[in-house]
N, C-alpha and C. Protein backbone atom coordinates (compact mmCIF):
# COMPACT_ATOMS: atom_id res chain seq x y z
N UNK A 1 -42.93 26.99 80.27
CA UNK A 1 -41.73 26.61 79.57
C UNK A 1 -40.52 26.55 80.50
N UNK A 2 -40.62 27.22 81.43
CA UNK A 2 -39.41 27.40 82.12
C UNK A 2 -39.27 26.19 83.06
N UNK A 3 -40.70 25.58 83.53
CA UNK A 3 -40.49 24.54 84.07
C UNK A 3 -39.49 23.30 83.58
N UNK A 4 -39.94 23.32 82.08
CA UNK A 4 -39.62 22.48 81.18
C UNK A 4 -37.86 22.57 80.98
N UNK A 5 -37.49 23.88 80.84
CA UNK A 5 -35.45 24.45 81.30
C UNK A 5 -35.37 23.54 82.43
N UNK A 6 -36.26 23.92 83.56
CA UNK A 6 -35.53 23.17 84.72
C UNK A 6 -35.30 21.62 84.99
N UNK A 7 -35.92 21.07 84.85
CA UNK A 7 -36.48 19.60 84.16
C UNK A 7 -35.66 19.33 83.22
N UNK A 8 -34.98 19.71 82.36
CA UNK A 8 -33.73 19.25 81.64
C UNK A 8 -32.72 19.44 82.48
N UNK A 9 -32.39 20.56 82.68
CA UNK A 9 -30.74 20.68 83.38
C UNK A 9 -30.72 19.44 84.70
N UNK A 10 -31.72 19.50 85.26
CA UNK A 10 -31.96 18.81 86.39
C UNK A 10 -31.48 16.85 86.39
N UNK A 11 -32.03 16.87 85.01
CA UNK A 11 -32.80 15.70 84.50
C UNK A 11 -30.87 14.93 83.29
N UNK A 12 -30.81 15.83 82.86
CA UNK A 12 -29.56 15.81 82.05
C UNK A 12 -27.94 16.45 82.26
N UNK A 13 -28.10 17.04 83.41
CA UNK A 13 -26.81 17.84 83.64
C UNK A 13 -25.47 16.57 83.76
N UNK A 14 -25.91 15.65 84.20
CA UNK A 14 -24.64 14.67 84.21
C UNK A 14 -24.31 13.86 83.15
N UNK A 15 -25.26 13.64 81.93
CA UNK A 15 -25.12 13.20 81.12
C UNK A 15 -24.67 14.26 79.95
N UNK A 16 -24.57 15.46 80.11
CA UNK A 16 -24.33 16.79 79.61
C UNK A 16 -24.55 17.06 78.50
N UNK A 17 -25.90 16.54 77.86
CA UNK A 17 -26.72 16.95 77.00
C UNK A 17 -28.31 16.37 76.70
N UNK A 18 -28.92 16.85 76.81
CA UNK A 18 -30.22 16.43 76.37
C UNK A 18 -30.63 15.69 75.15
N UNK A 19 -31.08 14.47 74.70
CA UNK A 19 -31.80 14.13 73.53
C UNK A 19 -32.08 14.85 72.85
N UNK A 20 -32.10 14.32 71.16
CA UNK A 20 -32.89 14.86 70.05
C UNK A 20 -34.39 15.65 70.53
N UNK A 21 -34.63 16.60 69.79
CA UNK A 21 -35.98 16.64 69.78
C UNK A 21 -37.15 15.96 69.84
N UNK A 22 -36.98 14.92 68.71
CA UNK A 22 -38.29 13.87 68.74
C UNK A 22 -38.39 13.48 69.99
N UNK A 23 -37.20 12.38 70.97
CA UNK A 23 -37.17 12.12 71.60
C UNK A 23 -36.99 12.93 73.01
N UNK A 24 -36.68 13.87 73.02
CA UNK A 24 -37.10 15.17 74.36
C UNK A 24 -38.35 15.02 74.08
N UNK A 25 -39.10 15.42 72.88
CA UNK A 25 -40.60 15.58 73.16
C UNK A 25 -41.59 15.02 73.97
N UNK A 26 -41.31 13.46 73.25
CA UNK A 26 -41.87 11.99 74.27
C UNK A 26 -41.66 11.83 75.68
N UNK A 27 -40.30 12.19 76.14
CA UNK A 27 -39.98 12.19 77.36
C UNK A 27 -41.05 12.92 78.37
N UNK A 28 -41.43 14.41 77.69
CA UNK A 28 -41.39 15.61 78.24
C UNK A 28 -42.74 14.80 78.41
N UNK A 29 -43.32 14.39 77.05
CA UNK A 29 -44.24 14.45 77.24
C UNK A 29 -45.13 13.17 78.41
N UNK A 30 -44.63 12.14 78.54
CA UNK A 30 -44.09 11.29 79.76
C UNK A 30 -44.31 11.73 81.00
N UNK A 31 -43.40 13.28 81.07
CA UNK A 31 -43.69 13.56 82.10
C UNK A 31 -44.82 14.10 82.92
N UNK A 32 -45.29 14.70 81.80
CA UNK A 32 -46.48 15.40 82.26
C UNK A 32 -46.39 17.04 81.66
N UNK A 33 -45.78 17.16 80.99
CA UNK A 33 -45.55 18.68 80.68
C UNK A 33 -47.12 18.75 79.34
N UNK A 34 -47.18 19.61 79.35
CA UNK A 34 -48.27 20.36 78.34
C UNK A 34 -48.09 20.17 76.87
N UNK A 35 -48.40 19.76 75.60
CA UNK A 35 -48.05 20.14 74.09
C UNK A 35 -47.66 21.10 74.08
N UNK A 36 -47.88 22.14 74.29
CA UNK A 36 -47.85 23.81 73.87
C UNK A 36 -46.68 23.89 74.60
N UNK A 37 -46.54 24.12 75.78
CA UNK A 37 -44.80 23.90 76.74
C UNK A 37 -43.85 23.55 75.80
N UNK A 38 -44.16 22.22 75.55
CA UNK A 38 -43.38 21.28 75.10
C UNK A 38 -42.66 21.99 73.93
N UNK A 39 -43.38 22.15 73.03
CA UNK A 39 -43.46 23.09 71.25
C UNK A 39 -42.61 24.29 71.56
N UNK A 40 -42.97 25.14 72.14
CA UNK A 40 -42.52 26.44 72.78
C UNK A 40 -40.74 26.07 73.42
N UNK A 41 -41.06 24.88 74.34
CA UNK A 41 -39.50 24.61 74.59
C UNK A 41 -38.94 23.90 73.58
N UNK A 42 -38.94 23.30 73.27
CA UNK A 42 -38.27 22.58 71.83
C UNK A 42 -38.22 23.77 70.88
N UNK A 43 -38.56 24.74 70.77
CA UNK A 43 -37.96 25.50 69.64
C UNK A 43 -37.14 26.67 70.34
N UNK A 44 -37.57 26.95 71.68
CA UNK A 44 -36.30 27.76 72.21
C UNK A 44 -34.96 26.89 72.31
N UNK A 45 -35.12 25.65 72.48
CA UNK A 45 -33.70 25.11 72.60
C UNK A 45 -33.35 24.65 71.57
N UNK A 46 -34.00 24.46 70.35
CA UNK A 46 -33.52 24.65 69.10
C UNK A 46 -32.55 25.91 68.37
N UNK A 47 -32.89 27.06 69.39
CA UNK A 47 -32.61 28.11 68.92
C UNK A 47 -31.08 28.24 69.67
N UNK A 48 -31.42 28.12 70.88
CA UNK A 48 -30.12 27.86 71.85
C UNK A 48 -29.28 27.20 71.21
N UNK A 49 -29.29 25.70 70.85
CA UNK A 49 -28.36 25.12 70.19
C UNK A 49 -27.54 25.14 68.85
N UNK A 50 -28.03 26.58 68.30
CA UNK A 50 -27.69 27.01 67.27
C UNK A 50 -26.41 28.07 67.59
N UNK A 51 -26.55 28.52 68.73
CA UNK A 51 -25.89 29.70 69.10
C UNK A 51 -24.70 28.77 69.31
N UNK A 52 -23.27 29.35 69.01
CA UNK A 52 -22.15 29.73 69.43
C UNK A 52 -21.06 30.92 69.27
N UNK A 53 -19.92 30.36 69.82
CA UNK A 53 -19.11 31.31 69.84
C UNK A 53 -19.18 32.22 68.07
N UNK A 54 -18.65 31.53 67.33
CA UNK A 54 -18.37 31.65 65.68
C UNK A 54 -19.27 32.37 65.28
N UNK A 55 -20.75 32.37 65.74
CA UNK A 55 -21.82 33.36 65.17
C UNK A 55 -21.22 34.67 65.41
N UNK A 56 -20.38 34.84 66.75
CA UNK A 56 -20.77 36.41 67.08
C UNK A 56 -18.99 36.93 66.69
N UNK A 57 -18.96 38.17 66.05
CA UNK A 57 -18.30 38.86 65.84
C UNK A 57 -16.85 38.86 67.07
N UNK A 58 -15.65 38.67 66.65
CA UNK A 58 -14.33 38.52 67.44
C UNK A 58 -14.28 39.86 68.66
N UNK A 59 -14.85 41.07 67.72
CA UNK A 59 -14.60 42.20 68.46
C UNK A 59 -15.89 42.84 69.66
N UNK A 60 -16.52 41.54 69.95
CA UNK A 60 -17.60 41.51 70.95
C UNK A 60 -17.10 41.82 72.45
N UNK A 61 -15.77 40.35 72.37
CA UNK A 61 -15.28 40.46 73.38
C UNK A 61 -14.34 41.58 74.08
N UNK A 62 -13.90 42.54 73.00
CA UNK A 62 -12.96 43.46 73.16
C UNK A 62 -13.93 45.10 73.13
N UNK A 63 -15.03 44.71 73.27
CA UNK A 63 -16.11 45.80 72.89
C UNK A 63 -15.87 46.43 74.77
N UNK A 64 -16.43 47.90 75.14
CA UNK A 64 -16.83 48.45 75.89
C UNK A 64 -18.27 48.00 76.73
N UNK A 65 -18.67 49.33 76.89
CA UNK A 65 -20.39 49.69 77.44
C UNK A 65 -21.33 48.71 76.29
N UNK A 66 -22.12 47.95 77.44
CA UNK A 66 -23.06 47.77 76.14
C UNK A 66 -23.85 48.52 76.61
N UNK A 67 -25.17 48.91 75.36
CA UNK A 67 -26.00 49.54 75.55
C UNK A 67 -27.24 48.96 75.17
N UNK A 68 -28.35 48.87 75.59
CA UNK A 68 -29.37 48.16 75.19
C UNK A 68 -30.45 48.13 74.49
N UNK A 69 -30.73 47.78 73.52
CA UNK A 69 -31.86 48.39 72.74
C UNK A 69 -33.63 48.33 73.17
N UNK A 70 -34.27 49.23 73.00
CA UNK A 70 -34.93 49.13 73.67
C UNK A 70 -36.08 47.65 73.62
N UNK A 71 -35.89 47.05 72.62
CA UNK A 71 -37.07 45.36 72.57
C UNK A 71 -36.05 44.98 73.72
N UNK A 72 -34.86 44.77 74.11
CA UNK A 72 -33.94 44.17 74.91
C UNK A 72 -35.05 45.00 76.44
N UNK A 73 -34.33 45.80 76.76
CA UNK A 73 -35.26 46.67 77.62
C UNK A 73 -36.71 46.41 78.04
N UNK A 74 -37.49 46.14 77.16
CA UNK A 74 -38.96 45.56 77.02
C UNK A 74 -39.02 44.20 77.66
N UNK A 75 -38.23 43.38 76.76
CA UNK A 75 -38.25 41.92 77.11
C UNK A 75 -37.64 41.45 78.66
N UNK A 76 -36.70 42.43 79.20
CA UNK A 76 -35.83 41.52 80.10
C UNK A 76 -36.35 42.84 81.15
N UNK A 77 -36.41 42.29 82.35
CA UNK A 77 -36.94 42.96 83.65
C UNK A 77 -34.94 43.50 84.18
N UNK A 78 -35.61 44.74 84.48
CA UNK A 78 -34.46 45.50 85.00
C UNK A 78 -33.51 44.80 86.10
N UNK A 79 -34.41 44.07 86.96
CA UNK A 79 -33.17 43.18 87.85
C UNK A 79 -32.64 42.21 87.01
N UNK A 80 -33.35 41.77 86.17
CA UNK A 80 -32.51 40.99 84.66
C UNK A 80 -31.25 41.70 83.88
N UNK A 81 -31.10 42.54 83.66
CA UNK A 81 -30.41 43.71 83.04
C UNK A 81 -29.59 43.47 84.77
N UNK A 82 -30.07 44.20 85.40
CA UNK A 82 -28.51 44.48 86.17
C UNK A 82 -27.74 43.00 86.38
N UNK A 83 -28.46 41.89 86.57
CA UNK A 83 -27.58 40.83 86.85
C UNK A 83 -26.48 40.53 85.88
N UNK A 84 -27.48 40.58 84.47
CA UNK A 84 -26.67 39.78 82.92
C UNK A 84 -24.86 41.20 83.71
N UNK A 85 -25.75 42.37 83.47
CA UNK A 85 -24.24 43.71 83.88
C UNK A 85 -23.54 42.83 84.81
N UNK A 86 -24.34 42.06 85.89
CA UNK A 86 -23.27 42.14 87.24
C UNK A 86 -22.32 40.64 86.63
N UNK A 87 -22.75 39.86 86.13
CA UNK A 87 -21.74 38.80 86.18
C UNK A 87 -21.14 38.93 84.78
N UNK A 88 -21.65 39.87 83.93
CA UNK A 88 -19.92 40.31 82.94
C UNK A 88 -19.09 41.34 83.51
N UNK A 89 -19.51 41.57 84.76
CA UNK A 89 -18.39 42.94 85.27
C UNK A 89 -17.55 42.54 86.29
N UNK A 90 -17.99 41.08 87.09
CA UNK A 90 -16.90 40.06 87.46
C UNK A 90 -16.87 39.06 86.73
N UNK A 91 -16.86 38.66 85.44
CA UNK A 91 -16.22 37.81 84.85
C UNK A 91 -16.46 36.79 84.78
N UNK A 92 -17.82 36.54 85.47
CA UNK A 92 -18.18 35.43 85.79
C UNK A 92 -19.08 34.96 83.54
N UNK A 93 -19.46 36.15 83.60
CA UNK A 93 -19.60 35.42 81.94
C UNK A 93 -18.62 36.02 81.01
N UNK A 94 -18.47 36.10 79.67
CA UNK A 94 -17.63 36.55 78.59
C UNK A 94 -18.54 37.57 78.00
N UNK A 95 -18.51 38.58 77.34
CA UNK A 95 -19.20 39.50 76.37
C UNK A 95 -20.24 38.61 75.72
N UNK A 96 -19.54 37.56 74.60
CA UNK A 96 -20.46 36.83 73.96
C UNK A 96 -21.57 35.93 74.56
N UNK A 97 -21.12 35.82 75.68
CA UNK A 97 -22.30 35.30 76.66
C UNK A 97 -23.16 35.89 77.41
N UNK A 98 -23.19 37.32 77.49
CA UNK A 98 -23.80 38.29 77.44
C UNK A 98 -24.61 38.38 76.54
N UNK A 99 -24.73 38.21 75.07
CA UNK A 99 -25.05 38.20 74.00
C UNK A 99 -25.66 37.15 73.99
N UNK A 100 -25.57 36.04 74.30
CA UNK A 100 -26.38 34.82 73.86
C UNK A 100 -27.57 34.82 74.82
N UNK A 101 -27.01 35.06 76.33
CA UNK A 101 -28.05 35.38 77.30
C UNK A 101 -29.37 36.13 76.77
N UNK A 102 -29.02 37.16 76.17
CA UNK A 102 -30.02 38.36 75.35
C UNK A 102 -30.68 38.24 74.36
N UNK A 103 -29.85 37.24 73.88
CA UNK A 103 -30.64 36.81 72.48
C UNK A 103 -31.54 35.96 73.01
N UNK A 104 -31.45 35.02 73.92
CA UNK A 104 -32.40 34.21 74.36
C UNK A 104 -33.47 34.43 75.20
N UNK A 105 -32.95 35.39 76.21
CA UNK A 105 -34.29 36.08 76.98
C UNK A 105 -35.55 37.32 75.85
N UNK A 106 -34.57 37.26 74.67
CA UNK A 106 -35.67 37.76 74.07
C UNK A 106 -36.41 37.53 73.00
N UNK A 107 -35.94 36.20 72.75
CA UNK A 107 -36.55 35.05 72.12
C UNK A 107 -37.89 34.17 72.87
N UNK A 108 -37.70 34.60 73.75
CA UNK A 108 -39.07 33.94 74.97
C UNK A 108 -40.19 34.98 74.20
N UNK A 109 -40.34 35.82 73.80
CA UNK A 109 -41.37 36.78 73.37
C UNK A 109 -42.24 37.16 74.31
N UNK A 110 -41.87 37.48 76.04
CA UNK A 110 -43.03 37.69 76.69
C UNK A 110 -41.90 39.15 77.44
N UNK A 111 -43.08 39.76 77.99
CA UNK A 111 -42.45 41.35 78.28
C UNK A 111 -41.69 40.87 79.91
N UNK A 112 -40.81 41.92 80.00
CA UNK A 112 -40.19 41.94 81.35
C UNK A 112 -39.58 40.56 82.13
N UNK A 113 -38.99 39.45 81.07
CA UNK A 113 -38.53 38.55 81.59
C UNK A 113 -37.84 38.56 83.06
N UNK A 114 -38.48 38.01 83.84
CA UNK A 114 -38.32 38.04 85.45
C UNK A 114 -36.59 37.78 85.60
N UNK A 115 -35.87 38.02 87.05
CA UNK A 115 -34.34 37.67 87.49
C UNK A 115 -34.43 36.00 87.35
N UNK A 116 -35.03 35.45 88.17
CA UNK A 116 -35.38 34.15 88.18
C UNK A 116 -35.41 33.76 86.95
N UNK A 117 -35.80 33.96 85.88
CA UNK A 117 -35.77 33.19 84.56
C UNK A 117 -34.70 33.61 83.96
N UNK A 118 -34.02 34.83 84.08
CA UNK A 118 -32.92 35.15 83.47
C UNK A 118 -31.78 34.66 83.98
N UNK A 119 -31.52 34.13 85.16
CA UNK A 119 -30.82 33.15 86.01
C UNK A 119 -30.97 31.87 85.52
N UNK A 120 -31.94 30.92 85.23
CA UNK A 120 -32.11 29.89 84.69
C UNK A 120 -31.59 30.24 82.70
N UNK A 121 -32.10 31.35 82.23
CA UNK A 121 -31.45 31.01 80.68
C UNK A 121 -29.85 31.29 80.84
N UNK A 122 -29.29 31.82 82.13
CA UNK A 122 -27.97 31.91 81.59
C UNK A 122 -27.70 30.38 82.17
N UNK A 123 -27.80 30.16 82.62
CA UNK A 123 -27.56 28.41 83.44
C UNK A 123 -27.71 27.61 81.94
N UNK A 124 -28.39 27.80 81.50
CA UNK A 124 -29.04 27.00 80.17
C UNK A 124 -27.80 27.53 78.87
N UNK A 125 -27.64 28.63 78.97
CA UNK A 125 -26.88 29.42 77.98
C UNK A 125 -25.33 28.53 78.25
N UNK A 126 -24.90 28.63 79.47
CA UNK A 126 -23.51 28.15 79.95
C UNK A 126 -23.12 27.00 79.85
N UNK A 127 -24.06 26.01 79.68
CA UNK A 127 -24.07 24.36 79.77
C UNK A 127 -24.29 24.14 78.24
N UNK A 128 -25.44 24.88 77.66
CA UNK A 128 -25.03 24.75 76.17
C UNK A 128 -23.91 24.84 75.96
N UNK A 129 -23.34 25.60 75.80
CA UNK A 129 -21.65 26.47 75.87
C UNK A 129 -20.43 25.12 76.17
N UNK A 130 -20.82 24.02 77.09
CA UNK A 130 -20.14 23.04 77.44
C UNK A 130 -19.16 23.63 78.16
N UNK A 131 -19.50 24.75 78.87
CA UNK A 131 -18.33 25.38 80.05
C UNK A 131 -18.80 24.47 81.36
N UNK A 132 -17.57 24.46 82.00
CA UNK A 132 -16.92 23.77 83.19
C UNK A 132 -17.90 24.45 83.99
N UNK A 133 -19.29 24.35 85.00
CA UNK A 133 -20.12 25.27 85.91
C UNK A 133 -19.44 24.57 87.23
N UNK A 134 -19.32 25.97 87.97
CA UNK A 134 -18.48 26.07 89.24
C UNK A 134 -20.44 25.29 90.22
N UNK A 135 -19.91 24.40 90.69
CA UNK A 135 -21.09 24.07 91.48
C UNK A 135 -21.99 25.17 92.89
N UNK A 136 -21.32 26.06 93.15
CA UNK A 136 -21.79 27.25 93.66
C UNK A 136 -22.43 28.03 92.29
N UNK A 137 -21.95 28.38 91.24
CA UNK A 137 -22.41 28.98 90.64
C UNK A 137 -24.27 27.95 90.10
N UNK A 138 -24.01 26.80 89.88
CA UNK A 138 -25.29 26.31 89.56
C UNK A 138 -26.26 26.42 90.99
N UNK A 139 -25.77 26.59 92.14
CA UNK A 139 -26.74 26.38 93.10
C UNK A 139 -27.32 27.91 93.07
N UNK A 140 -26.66 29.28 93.02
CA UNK A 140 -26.52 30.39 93.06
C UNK A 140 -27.86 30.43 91.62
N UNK A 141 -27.79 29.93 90.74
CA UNK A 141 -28.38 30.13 89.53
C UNK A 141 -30.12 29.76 89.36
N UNK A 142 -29.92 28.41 90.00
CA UNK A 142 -30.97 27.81 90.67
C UNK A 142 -32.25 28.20 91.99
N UNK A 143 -31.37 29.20 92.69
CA UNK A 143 -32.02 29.22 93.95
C UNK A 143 -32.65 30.70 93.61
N UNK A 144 -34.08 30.16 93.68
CA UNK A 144 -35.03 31.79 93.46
C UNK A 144 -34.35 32.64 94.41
N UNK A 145 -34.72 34.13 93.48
CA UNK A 145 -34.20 35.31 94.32
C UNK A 145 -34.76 35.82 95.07
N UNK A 146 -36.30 35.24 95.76
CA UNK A 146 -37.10 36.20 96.71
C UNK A 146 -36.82 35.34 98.02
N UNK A 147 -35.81 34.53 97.68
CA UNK A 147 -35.29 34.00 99.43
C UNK A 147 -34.77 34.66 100.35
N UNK A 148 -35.34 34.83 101.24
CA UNK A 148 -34.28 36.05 101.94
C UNK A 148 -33.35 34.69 102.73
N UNK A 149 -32.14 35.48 103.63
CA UNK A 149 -31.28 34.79 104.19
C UNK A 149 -32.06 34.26 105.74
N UNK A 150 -31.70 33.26 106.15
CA UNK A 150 -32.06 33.05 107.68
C UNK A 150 -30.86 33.30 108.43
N UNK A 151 -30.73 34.33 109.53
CA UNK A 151 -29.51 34.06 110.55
C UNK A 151 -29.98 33.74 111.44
C-alpha cells in the first residue's frame, strides 16, 4: 500500500490532488499495482480525505503533553512516535496534525508502523491538508531513514 502513497504524491503533487476513486482505481490499476493494494489504498485515502481541521476539537491545539494510548503505541514504531514528538516540538506540524498523523498510522491496522511510513503518512496527511510543503521538507519526508550521510 505504501507503494501505492508514493505513486500518488509523486504522480499528482503538481496537480494537487488525486482523482476520484473509480478513476484512481483504473489508473492504479494501469499501473501495475495489485487489487488488494489498490482496495486497501482507496479506503485509507478515503479515510484521509475525510479528516479535517473541524473534526477535531479547538482545544487540541492549546492542549499540553500528549500521551499515547496504548493501540497508538502498538501500531506506530517508537522511532515513529519520537518523530510525529519531534516535528510538533519544532512546529514543523500543528497539534491537530499530530492527530491526523495518528489516526492514520493507525488505521493501516498492521503493528509497529515503521519511521519510513510514518514519514510518508505525514507527507500524505500535509498535502491532504492543502498546506504550502517547504520543498526540503518533502525531500526530508521522502528520503528513507537508513541512509547514512556520505562525507
Amino acid at each position: 500500500m505504501f507503494d501505492i502513497l508514493i505513486f500518488l504524491f509523486e504522480s499528482y503533487f503538481v496537480v494537487g490532488s488525486y482523482p476520484e476513486h473509480r478513476k484512481l482505481g483504473l489508473k492504479l490499476a494501469a499501473a501495475g499495482f495489485e487489487d488488494d493494494n489498490i482496495q486497501l489504498a482507496l479506503a485509507w485515502l478515503s479515510g484521509l480525505r475525510q479528516l479535517t481541521v473541524a473534526e477535531y476539537p479547538d482545544v487540541i491545539n492549546q492542549s499540553g503533553l500528549r500521551a499515547f494510548a496504548n493501540i497508538e503505541l502498538v501500531r506506530i514504531s517508537f522511532e515513529g512516535i519520537q518523530f510525529i514528538v519531534f516535528l510538533e516540538s519544532n512546529k514543523i506540524i500543528a497539534p491537530v496534525e499530530r492527530e491526523m498523523i495518528i489516526d492514520r498510522a493507525v488505521a493501516i491496522g498492521i503493528e509497529s508502523v515503521s519511521l519510513d511510513n510514518i514519514k510518508l503518512i505525514t507527507l500524505m496527511v500535509l498535502w491532504n491538508q492543502h498546506s504550502d510543503l517547504d520543498p526540503v521538507l518533502i525531500e526530508d519526508l521522502l528520503t528513507p531513514s537508513n541512509i547514512s550521510l556520505v562525507h
